[in-house]
C-alpha atoms as a PDB file:
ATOM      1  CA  UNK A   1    -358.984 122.655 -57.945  1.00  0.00           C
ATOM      2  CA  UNK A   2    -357.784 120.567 -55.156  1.00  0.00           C
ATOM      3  CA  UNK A   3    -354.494 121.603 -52.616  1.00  0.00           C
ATOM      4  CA  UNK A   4    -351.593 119.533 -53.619  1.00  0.00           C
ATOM      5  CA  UNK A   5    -351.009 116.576 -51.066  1.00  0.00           C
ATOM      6  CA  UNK A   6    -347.714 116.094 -49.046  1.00  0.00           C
ATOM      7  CA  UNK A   7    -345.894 113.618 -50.605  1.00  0.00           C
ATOM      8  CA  UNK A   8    -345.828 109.880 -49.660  1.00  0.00           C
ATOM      9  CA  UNK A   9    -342.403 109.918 -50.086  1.00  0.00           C
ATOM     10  CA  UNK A  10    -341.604 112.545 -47.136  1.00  0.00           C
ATOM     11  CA  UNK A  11    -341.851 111.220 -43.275  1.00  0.00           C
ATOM     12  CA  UNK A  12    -345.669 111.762 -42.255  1.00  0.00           C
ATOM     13  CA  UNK A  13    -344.864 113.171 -38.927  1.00  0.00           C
ATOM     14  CA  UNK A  14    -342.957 115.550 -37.142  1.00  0.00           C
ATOM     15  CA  UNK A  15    -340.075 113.845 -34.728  1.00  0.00           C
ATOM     16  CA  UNK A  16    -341.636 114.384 -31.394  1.00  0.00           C
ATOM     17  CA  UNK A  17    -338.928 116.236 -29.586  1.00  0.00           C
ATOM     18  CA  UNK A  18    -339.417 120.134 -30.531  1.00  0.00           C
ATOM     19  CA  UNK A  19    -342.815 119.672 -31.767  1.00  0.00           C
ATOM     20  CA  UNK A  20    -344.292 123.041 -30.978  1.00  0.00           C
ATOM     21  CA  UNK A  21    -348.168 124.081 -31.792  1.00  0.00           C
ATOM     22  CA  UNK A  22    -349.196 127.679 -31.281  1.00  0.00           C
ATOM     23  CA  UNK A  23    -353.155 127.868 -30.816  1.00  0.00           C
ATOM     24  CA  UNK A  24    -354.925 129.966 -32.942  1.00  0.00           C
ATOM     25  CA  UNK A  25    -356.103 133.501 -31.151  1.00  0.00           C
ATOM     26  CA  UNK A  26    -359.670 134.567 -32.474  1.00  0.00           C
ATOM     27  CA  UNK A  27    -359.728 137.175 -30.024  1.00  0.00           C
ATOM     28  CA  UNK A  28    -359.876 141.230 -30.693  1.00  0.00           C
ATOM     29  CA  UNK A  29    -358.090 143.285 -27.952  1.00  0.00           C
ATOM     30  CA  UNK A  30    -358.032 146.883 -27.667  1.00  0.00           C
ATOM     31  CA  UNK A  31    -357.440 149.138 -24.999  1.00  0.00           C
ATOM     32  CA  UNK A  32    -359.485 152.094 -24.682  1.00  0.00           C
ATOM     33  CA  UNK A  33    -357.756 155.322 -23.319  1.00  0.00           C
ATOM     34  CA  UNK A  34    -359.922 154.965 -19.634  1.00  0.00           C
ATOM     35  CA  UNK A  35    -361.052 151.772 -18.227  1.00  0.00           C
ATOM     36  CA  UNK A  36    -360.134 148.225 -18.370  1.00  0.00           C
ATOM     37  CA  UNK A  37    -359.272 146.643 -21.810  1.00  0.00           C
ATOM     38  CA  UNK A  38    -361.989 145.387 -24.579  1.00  0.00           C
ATOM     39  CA  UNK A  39    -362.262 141.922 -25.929  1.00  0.00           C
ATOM     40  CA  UNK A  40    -364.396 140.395 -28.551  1.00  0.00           C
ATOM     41  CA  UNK A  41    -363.775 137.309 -30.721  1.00  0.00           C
ATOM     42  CA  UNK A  42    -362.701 138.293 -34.558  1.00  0.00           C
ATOM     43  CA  UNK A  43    -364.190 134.260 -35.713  1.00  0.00           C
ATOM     44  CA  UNK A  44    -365.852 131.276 -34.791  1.00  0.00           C
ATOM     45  CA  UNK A  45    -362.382 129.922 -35.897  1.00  0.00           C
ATOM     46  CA  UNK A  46    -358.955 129.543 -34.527  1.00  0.00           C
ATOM     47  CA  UNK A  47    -356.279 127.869 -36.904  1.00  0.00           C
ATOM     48  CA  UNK A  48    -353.307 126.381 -35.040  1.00  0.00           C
ATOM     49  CA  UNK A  49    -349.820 127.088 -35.883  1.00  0.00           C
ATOM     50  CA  UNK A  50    -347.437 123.739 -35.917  1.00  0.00           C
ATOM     51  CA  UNK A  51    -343.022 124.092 -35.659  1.00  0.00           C
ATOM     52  CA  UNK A  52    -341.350 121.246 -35.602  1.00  0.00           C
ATOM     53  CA  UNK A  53    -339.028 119.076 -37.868  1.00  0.00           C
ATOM     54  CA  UNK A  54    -338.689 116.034 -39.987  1.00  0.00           C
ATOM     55  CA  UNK A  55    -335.698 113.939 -40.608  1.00  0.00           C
ATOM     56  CA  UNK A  56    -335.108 113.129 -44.331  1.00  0.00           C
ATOM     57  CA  UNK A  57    -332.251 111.281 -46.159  1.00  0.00           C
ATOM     58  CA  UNK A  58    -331.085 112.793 -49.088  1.00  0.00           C
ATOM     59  CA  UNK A  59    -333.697 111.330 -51.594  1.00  0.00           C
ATOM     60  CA  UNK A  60    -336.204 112.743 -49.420  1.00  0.00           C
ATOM     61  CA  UNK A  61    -334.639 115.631 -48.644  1.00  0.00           C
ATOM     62  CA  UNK A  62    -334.912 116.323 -52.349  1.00  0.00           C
ATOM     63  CA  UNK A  63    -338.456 115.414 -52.674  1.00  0.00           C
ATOM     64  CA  UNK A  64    -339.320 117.846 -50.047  1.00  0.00           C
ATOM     65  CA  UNK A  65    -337.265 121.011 -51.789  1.00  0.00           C
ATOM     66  CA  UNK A  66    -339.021 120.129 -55.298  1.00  0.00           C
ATOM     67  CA  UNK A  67    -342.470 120.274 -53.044  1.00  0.00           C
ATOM     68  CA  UNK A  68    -341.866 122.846 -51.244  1.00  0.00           C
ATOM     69  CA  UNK A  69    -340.179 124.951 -54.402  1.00  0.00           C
ATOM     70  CA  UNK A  70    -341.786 123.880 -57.648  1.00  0.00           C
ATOM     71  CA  UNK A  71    -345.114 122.136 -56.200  1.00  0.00           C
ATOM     72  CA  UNK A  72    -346.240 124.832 -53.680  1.00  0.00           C
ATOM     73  CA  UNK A  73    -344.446 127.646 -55.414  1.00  0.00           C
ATOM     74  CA  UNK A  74    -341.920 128.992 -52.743  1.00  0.00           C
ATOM     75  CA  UNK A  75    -344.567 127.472 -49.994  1.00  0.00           C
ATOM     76  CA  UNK A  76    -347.141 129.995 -51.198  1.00  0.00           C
ATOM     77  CA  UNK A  77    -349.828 127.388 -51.894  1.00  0.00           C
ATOM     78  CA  UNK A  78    -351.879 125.702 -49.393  1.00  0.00           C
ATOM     79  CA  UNK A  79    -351.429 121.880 -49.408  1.00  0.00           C
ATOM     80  CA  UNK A  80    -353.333 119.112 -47.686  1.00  0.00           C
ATOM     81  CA  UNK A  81    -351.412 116.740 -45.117  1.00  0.00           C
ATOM     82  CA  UNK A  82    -352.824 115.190 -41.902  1.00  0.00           C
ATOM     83  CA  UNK A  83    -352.575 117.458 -38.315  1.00  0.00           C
ATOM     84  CA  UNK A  84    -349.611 116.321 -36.046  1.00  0.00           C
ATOM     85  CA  UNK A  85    -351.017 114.309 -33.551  1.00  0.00           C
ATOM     86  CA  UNK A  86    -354.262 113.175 -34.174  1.00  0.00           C
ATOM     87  CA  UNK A  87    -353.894 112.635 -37.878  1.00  0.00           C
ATOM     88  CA  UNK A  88    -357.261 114.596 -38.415  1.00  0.00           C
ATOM     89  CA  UNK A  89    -356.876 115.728 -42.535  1.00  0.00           C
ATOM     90  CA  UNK A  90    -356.016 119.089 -42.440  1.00  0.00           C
ATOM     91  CA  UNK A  91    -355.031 122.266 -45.137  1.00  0.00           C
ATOM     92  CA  UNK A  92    -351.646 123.966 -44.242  1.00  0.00           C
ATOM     93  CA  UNK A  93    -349.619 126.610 -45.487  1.00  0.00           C
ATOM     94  CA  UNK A  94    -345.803 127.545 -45.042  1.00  0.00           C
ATOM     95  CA  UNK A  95    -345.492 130.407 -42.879  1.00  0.00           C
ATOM     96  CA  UNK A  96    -341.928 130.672 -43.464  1.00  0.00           C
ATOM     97  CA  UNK A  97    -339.097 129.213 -45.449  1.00  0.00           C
ATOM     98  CA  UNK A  98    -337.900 125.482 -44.437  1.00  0.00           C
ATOM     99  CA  UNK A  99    -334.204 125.504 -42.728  1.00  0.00           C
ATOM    100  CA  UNK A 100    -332.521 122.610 -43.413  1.00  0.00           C
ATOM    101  CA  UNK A 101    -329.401 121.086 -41.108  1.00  0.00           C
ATOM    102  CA  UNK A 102    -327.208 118.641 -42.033  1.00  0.00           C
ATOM    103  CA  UNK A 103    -325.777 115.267 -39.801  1.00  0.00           C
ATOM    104  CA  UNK A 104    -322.380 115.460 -39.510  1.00  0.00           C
ATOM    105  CA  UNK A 105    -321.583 112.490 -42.168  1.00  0.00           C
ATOM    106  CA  UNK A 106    -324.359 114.806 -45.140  1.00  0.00           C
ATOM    107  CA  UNK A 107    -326.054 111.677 -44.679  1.00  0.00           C
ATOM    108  CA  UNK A 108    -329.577 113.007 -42.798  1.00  0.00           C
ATOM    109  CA  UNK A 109    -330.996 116.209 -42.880  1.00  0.00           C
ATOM    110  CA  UNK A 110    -333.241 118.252 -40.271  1.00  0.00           C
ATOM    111  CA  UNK A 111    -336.170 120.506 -41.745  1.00  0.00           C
ATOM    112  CA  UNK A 112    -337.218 122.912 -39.461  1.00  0.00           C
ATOM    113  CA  UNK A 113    -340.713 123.895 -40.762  1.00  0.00           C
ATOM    114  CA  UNK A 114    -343.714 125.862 -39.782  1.00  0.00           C
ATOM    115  CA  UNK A 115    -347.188 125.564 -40.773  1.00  0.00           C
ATOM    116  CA  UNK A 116    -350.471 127.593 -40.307  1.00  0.00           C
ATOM    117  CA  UNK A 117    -353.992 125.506 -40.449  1.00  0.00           C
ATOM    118  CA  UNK A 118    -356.253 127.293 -43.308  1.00  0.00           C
ATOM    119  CA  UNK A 119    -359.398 126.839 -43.569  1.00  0.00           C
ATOM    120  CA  UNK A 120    -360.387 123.877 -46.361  1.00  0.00           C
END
């Protein structure tokens, strides 16, 4: 069964200003009672984490809750959008519930999300 795709409707990139990604960390460490510490990659693989926000009217902003909600279950479900940036296809999962923050007027609304790369 395929991931569920972000929606058309929604903005298709992060705003720019607070864009945060996190590189992944394949890496074991350990540190043995004597002697300097051990390391050893854990994969071949390192998923990226992305923060950042969108700006939605209220439309979208509505779009995005369904998505987020009924769509992706609570944000439990992968879901296929593009990576921020180079607009390589990518799968990505919530790692935490969106916070959303009103303009003064109601009018716009900030969603501070964050997203994990998954393997496809």
């Amino acid at each position: 069964m395929a991931n569920p795709v972000w929606p058309a409707e929604l903005p298709q990139h992060f705003l720019v200003q607070g864009l945060r990604q996190t590189l992944g960390d394949p890496v074991v460490r350990s540190q043995p009672e004597i002697g300097p510490p051990r390391t050893r990659p854990r994969s071949t693989q390192a998923f990226s984490t992305w923060s950042g926000t969108i700006r939605t009217n209220k439309d979208q902003s509505a779009v995005f809750l369904a998505f987020w909600r009924d769509t992706l279950l609570f944000g439990s479900l992968p879901f296929d959008w593009v990576e921020p940036g180079t607009a390589t296809p990518r799968t990505f999962l919530f790692m935490a519930p969106p916070a959303r923050t009103p303009d003064q007027r109601g009018v716009r609304f900030d969603w501070q999300i964050t997203l994990r790369e998954v393997p496809a």
